[in-house]
C-alpha atoms as a PDB file:
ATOM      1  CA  UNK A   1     -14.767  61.783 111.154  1.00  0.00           C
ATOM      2  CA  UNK A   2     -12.296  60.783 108.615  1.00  0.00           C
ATOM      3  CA  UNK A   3     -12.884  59.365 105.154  1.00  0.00           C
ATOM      4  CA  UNK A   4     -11.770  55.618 104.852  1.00  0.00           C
ATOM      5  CA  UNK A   5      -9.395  57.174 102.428  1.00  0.00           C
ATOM      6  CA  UNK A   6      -7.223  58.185 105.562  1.00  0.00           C
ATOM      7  CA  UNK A   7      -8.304  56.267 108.286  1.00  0.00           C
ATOM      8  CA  UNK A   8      -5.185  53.496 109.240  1.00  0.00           C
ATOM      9  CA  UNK A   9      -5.388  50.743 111.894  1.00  0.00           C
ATOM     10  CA  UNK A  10      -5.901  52.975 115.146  1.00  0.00           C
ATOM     11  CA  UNK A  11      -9.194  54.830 113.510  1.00  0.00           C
ATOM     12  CA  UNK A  12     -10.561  51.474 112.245  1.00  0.00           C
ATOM     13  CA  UNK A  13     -10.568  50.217 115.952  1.00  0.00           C
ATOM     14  CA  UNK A  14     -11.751  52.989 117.425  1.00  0.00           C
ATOM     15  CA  UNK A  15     -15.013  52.517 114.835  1.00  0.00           C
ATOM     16  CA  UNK A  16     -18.319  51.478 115.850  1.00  0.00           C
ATOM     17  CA  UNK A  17     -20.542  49.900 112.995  1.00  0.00           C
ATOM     18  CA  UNK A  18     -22.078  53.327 112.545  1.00  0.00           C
ATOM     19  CA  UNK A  19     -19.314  55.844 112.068  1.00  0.00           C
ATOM     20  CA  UNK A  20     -17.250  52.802 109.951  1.00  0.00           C
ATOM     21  CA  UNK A  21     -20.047  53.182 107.372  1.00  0.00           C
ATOM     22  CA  UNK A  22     -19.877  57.042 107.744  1.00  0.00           C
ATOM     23  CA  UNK A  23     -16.140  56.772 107.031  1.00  0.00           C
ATOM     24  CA  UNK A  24     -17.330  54.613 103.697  1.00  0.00           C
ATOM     25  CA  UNK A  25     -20.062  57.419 102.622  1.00  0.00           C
ATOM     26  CA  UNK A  26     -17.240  59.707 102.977  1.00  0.00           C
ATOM     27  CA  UNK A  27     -15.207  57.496 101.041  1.00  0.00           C
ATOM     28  CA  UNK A  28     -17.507  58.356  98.193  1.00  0.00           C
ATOM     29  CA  UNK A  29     -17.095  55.333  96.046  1.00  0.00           C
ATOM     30  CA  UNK A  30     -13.918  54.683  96.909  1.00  0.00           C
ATOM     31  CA  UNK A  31     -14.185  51.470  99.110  1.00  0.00           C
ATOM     32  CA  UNK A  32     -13.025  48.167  97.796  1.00  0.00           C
ATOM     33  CA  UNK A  33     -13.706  44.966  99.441  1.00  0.00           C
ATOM     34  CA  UNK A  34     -11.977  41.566  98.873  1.00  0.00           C
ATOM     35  CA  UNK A  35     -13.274  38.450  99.761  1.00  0.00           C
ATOM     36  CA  UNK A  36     -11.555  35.351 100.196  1.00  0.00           C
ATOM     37  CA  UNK A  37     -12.347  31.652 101.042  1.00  0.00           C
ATOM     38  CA  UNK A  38     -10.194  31.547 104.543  1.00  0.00           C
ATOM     39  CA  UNK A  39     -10.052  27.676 104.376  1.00  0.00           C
ATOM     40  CA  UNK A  40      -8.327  27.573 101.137  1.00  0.00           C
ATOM     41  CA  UNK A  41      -4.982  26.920 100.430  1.00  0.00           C
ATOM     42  CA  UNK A  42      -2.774  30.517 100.076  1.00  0.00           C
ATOM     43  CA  UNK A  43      -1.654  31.406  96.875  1.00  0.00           C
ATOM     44  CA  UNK A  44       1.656  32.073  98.220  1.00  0.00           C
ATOM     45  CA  UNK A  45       2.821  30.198 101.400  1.00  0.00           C
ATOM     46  CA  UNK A  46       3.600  31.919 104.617  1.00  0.00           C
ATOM     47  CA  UNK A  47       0.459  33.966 104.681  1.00  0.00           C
ATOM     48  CA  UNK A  48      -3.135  34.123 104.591  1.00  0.00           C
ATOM     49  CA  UNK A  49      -4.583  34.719 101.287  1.00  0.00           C
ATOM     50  CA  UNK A  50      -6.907  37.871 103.326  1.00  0.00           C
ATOM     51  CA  UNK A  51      -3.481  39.386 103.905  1.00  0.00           C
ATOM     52  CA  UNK A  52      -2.499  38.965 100.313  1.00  0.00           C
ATOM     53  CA  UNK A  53      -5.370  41.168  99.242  1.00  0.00           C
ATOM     54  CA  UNK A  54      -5.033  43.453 101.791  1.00  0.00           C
ATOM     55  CA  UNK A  55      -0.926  44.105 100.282  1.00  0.00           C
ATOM     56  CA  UNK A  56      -2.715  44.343  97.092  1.00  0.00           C
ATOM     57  CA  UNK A  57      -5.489  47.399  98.237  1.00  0.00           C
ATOM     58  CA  UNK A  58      -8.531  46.107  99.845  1.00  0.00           C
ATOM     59  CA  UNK A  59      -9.950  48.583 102.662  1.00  0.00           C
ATOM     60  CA  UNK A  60     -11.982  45.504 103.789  1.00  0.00           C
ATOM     61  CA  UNK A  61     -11.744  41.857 103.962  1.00  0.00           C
ATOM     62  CA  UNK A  62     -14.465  39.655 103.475  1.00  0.00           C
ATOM     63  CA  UNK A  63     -14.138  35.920 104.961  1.00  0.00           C
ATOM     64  CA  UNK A  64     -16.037  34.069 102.776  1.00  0.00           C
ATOM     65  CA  UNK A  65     -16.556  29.650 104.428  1.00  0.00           C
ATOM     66  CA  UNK A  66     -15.787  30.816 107.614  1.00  0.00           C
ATOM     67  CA  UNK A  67     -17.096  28.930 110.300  1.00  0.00           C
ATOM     68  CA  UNK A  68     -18.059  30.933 113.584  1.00  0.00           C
ATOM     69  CA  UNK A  69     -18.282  27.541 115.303  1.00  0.00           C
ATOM     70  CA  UNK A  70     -15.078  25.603 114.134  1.00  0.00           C
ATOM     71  CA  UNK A  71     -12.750  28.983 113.237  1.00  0.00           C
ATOM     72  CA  UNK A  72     -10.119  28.315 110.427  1.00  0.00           C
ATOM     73  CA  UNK A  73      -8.663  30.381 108.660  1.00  0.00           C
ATOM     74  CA  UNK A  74      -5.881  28.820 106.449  1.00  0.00           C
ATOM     75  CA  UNK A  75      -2.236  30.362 107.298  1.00  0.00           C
ATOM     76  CA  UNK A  76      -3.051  32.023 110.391  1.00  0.00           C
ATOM     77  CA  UNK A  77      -2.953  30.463 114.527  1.00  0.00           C
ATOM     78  CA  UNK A  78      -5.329  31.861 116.008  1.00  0.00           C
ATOM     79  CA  UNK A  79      -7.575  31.700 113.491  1.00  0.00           C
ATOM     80  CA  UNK A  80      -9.825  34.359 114.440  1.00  0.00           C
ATOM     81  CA  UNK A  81     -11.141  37.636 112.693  1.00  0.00           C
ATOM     82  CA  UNK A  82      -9.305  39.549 115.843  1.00  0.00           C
ATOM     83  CA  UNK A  83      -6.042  38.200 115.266  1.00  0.00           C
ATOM     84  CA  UNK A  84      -6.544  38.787 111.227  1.00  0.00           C
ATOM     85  CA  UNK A  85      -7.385  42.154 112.103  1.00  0.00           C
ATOM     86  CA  UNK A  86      -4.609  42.581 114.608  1.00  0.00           C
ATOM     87  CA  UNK A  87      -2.054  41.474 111.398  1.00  0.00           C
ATOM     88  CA  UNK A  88      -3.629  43.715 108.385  1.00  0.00           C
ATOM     89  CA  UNK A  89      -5.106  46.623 110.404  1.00  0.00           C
ATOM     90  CA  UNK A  90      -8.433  46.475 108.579  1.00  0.00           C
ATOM     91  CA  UNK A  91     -12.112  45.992 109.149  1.00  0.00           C
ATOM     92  CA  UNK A  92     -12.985  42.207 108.702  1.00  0.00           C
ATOM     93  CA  UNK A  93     -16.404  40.657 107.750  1.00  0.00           C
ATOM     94  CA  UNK A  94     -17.537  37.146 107.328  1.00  0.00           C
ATOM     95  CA  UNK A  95     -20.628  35.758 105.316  1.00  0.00           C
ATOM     96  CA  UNK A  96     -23.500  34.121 106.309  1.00  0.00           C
ATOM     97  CA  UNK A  97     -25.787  31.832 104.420  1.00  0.00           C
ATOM     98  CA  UNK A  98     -29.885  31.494 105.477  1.00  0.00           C
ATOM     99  CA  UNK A  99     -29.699  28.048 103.681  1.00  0.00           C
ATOM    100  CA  UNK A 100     -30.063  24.298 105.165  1.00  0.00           C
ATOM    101  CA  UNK A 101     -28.017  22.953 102.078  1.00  0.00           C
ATOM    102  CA  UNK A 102     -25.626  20.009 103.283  1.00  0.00           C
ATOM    103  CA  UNK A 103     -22.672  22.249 101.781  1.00  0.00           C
ATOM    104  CA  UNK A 104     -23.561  25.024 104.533  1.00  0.00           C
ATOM    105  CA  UNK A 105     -22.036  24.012 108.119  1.00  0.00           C
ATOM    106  CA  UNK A 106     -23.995  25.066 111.498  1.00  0.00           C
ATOM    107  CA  UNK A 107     -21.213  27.668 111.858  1.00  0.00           C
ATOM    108  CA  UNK A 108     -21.688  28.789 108.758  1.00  0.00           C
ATOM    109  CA  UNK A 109     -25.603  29.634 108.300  1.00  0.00           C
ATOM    110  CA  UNK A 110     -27.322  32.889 109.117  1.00  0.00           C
ATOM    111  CA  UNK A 111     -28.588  32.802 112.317  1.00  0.00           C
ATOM    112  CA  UNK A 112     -28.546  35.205 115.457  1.00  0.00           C
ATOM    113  CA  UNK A 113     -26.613  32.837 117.688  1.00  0.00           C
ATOM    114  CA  UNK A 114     -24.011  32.615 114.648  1.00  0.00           C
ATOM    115  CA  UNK A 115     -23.827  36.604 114.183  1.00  0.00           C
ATOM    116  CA  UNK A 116     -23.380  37.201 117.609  1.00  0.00           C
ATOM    117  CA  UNK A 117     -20.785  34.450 117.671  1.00  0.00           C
ATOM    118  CA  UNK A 118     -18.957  36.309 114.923  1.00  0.00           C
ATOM    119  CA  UNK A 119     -19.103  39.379 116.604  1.00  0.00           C
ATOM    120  CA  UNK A 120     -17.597  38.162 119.756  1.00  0.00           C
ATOM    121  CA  UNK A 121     -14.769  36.583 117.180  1.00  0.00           C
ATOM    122  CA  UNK A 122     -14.072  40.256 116.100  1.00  0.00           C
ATOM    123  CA  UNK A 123     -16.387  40.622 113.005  1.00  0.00           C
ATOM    124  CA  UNK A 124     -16.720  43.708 111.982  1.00  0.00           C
ATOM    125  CA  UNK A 125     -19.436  43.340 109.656  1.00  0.00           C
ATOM    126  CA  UNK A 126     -21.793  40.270 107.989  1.00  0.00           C
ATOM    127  CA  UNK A 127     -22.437  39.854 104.581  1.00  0.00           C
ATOM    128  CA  UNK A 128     -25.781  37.697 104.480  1.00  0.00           C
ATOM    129  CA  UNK A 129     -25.942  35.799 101.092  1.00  0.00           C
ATOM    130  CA  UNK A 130     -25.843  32.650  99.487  1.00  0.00           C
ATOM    131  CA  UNK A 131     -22.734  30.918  97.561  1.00  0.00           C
ATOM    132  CA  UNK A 132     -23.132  28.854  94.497  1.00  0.00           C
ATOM    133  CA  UNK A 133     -26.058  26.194  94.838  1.00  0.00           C
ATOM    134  CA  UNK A 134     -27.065  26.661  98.297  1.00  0.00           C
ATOM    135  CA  UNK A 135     -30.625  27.269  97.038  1.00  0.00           C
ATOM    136  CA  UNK A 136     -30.723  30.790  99.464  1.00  0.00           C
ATOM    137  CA  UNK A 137     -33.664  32.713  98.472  1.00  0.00           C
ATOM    138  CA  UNK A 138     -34.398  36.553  99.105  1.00  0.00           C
ATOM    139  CA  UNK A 139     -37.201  35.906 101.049  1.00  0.00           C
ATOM    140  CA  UNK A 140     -34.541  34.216 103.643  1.00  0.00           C
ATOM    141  CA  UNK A 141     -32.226  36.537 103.528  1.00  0.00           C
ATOM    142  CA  UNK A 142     -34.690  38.741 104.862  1.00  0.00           C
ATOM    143  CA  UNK A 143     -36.054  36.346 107.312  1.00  0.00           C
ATOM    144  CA  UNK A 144     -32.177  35.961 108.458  1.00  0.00           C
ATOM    145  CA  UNK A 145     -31.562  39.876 108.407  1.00  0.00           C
ATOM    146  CA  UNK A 146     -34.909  40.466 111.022  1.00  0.00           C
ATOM    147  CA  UNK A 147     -33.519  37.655 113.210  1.00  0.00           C
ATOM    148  CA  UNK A 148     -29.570  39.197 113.208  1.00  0.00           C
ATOM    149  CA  UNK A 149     -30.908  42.614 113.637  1.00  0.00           C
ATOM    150  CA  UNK A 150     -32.274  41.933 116.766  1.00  0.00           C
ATOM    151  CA  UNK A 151     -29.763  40.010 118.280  1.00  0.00           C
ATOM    152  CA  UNK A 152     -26.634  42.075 117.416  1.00  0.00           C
ATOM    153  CA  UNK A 153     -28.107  45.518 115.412  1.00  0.00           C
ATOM    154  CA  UNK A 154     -24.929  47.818 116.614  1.00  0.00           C
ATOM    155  CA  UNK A 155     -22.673  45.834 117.173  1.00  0.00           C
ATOM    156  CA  UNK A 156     -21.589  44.736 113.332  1.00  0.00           C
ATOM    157  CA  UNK A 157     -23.219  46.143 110.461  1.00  0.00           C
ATOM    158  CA  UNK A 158     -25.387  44.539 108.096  1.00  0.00           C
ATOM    159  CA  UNK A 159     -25.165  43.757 104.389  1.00  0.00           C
ATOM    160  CA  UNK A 160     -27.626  42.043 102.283  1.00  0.00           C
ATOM    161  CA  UNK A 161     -28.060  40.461  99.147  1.00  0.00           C
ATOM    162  CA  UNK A 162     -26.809  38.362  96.137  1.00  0.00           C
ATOM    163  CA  UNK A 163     -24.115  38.126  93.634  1.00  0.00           C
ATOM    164  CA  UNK A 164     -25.119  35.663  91.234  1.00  0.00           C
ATOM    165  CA  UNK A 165     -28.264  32.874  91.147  1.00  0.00           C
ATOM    166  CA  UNK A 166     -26.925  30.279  94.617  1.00  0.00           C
ATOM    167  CA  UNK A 167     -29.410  28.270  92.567  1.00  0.00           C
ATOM    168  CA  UNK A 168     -32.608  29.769  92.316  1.00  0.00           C
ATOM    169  CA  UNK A 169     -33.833  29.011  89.087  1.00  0.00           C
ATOM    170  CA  UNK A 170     -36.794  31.795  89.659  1.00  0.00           C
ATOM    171  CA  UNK A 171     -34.198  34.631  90.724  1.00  0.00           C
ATOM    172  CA  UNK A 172     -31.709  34.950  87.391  1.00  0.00           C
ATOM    173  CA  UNK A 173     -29.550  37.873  86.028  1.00  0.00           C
ATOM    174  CA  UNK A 174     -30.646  40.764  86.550  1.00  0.00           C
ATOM    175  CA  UNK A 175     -33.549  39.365  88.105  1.00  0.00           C
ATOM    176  CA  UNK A 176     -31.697  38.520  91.341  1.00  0.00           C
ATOM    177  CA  UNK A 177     -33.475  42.255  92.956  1.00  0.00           C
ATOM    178  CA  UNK A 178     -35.967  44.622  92.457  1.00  0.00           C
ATOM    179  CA  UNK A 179     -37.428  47.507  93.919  1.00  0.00           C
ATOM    180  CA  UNK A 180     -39.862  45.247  96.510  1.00  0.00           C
ATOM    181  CA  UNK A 181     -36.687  43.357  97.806  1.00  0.00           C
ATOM    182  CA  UNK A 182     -34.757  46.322  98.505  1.00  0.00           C
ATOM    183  CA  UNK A 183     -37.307  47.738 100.821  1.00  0.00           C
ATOM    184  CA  UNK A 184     -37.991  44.631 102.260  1.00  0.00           C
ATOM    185  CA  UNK A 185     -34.322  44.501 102.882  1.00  0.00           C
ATOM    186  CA  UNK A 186     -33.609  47.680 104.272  1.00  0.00           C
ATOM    187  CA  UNK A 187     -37.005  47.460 106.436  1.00  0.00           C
ATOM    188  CA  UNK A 188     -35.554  44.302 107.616  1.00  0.00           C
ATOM    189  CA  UNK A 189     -31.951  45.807 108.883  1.00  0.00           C
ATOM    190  CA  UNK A 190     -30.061  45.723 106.272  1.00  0.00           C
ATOM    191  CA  UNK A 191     -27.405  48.534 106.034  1.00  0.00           C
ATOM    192  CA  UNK A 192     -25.949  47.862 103.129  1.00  0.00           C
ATOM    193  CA  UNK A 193     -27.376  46.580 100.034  1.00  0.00           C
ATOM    194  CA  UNK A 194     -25.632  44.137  97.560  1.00  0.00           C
ATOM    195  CA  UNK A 195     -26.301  44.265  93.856  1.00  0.00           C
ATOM    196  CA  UNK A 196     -24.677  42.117  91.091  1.00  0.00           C
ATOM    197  CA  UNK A 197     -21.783  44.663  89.356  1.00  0.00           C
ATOM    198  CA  UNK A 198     -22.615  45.717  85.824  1.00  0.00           C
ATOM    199  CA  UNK A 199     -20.989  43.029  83.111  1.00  0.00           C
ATOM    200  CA  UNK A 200     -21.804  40.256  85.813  1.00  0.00           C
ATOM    201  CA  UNK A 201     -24.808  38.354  85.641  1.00  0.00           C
ATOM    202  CA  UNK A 202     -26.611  38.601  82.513  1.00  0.00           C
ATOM    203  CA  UNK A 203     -29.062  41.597  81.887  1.00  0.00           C
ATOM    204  CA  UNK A 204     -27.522  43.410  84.450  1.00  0.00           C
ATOM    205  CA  UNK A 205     -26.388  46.703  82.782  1.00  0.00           C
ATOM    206  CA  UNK A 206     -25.354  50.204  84.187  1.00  0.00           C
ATOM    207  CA  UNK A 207     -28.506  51.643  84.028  1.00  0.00           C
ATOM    208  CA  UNK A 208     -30.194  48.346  85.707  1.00  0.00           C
ATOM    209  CA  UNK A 209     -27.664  48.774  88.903  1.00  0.00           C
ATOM    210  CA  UNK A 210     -28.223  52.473  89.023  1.00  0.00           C
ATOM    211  CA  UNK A 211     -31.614  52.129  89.861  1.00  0.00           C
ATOM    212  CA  UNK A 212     -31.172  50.000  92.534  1.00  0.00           C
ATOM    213  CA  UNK A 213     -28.522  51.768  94.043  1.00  0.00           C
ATOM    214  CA  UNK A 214     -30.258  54.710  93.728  1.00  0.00           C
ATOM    215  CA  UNK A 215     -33.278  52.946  95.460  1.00  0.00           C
ATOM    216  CA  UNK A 216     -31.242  51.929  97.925  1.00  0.00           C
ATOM    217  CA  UNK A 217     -30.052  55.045  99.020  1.00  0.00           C
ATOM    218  CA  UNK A 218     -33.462  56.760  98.790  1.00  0.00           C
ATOM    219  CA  UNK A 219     -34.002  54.238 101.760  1.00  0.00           C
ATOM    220  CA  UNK A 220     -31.131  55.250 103.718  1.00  0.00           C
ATOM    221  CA  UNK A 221     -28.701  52.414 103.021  1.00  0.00           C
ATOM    222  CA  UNK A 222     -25.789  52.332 101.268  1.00  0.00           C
ATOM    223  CA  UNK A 223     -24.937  50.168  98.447  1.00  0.00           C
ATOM    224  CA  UNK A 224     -22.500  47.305  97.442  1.00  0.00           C
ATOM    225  CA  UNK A 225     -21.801  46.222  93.787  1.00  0.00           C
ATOM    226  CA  UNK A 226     -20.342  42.731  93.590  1.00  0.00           C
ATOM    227  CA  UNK A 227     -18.273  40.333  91.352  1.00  0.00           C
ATOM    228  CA  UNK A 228     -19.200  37.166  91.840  1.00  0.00           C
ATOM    229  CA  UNK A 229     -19.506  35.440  89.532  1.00  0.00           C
ATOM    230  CA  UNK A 230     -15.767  34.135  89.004  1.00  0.00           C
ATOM    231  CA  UNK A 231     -14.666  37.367  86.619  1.00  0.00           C
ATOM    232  CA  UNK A 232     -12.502  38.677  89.537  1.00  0.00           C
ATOM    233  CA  UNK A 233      -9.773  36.112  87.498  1.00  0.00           C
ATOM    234  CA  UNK A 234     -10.238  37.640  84.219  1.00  0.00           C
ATOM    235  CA  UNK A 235      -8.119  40.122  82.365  1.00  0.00           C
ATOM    236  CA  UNK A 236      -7.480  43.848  83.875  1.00  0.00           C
ATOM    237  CA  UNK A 237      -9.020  45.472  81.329  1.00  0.00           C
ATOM    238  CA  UNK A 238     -12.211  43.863  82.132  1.00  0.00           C
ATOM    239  CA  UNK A 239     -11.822  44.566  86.046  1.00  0.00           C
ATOM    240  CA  UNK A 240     -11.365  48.412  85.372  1.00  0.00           C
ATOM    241  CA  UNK A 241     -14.393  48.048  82.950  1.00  0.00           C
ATOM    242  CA  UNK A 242     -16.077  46.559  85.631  1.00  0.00           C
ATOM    243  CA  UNK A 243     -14.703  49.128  87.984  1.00  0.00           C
ATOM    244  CA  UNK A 244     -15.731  51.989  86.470  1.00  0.00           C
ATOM    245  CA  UNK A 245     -19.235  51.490  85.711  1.00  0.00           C
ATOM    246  CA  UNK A 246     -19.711  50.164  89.124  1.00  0.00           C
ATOM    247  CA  UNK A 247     -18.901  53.578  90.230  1.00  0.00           C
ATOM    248  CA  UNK A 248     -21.176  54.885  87.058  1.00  0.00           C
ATOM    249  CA  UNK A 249     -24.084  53.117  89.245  1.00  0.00           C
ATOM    250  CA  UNK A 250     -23.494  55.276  92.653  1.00  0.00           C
ATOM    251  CA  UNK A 251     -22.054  52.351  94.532  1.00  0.00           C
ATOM    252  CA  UNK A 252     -20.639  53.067  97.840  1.00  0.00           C
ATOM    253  CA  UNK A 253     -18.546  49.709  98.061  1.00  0.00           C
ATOM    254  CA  UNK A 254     -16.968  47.874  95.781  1.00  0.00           C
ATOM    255  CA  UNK A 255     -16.578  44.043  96.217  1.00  0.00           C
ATOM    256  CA  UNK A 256     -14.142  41.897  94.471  1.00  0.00           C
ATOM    257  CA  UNK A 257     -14.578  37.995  94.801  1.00  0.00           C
ATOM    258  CA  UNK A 258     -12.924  35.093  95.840  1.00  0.00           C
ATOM    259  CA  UNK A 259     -12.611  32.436  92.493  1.00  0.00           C
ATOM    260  CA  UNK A 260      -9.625  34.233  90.274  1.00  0.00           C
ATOM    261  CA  UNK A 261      -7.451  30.800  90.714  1.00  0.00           C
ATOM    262  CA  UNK A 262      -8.957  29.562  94.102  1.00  0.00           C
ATOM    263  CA  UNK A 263      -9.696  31.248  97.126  1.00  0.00           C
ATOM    264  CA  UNK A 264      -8.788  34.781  96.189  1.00  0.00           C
ATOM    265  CA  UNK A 265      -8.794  37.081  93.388  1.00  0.00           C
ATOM    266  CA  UNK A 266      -6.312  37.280  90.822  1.00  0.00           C
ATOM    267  CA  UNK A 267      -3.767  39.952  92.976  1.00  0.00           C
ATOM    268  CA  UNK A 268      -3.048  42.209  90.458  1.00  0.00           C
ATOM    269  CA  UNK A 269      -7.120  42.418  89.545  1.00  0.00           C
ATOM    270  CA  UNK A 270      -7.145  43.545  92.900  1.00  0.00           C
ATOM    271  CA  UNK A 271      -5.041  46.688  93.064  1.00  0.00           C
ATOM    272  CA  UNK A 272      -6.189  47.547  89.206  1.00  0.00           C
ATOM    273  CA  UNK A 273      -9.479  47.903  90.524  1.00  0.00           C
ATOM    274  CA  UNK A 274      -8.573  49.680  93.431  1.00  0.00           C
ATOM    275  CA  UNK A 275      -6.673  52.321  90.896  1.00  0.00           C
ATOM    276  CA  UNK A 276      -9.350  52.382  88.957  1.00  0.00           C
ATOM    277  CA  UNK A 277     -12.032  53.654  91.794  1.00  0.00           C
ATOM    278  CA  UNK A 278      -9.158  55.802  93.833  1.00  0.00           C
ATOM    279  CA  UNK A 279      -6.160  56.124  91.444  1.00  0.00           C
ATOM    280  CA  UNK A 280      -2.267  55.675  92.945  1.00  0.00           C
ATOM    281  CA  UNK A 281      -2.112  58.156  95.669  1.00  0.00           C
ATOM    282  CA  UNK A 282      -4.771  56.542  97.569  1.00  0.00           C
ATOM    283  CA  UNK A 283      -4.179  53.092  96.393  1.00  0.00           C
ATOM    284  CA  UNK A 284      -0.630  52.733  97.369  1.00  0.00           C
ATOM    285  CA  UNK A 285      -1.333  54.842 101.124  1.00  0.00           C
ATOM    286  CA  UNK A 286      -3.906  51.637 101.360  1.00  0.00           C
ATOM    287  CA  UNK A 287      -1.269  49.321 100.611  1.00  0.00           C
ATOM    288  CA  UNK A 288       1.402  51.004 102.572  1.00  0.00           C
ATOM    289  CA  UNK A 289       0.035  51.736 105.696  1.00  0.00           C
ATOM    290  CA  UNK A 290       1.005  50.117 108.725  1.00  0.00           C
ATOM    291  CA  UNK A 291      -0.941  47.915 110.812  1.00  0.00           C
ATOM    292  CA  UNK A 292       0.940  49.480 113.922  1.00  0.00           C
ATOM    293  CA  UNK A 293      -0.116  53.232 112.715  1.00  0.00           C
END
């Protein structure tokens, strides 16, 4: 099995769910992942903003509005996860909300029939959380995670959790998990666990990730720190920051978000974080490998 380090388009397809995480634990806190709002505008015409940040060092792509039922993806025809993946020669994932909010489309919400959708789309993995205001709770995350276990468990793998508030006044900061949740979580399906990076919402400090990630693995799933909470536009020196202690924490994946102007993450915030976690050798064979290898 190789490390995601070395593993180019022809490994990635050749990846089920399970040995694509095994390639990430090997990665050893080394995996970035970009997300990007695929109906947005690109920053730079003639291509997607997903393949933007995979030029820039992202092992994964993360759709983020991206609507199983009416696909678009800005900048690409077909716009499907396949044909994305068939361009940057990465592992794609989409999110999914568990929220009723009038801002949430059918094809958007977390649902079975929608995750098994996405899978037959070419998903490689779905990210079940909430965006801004959508009011998505925990306790329906979980609910969502049972109900996509079931219906596709194998066939994409699972992450779980939040980046910032999506409105719930009685889940802030650092209050967002906690031991409970994480178990509930994992017991639910979850195979990856997402927890706020350090520096991102308030209270949540090094030591307060830590433990969860550390939790998280003591339950057998790997973990995901996550900006999301619009700093992915902010200076470089505040993305290594960010960087660094999110590998301080343990974190087997590192997410980047989607708000640095709109729609994707400042581009050079992108590849310093990816330095940051791997350095230049390993950044720059991300960036430079073909799709066609």
């Amino acid at each position: 099995m190789k490390r995601i380090l070395e593993a180019c388009a022809s490994d990635f397809r050749q990846m089920s769910p399970a040995e694509l995480l095994q390639a990430i634990r090997l990665g050893e806190g080394r995996t970035l992942v970009a997300e990007t709002v695929c109906i947005a505008p690109p920053l730079v015409d003639g291509l997607t903003n997903a393949e933007l940040a995979a030029a820039f060092g992202a092992d994964l792509v993360l759709l983020n509005a991206y609507d199983v039922q009416n696909p678009l993806i800005t900048g690409l025809v077909p716009a499907t996860p396949a044909e994305l993946k068939r361009l940057i020669g990465r592992p794609v994932g989409i999110n999914l909300e568990p929220s009723d909010s009038p801002s949430v489309t059918p094809g958007r919400r977390a649902t079975a029939a929608n995750a098994e959708a996405a899978a037959g789309q070419g998903v490689d993995f779905v990210v079940i959380t909430g965006n801004p205001n959508t009011g998505v709770t925990n306790q329906a995350i979980a609910g969502a995670l049972r109900a996509i276990k079931n219906r596709v468990g194998g066939r994409l793998f699972l992450a779980a959790g939040k980046m910032h508030g999506a409105g719930v006044v009685d889940e802030p900061g650092a209050l967002l998990v906690d031991e409970k949740t994480l178990e509930e979580f994992v017991t639910a399906g979850a195979d990856v666990i997402l927890v706020p990076a350090p520096g991102t919402v308030p209270g949540m400090t090094v030591e307060v990730a830590r433990a969860m990630v550390s939790r998280a693995h003591r339950l057998g799933a790997l973990a995901m720190t996550a900006i999301g909470t619009s700093q992915e536009g902010a200076d470089e020196g505040t993305i290594r920051r960010i960087a660094i202690d999110s590998k301080s924490t343990g974190a087997d994946i590192h997410h980047i978000g989607d708000a640095g102007f709109s729609g994707v993450a400042v581009p050079e915030n992108i590849l310093a974080y990816s330095i940051a976690i791997k350095g230049r050798r390993h950044t720059y064979r991300r960036m430079g490998l073909s799709p066609l290898r």
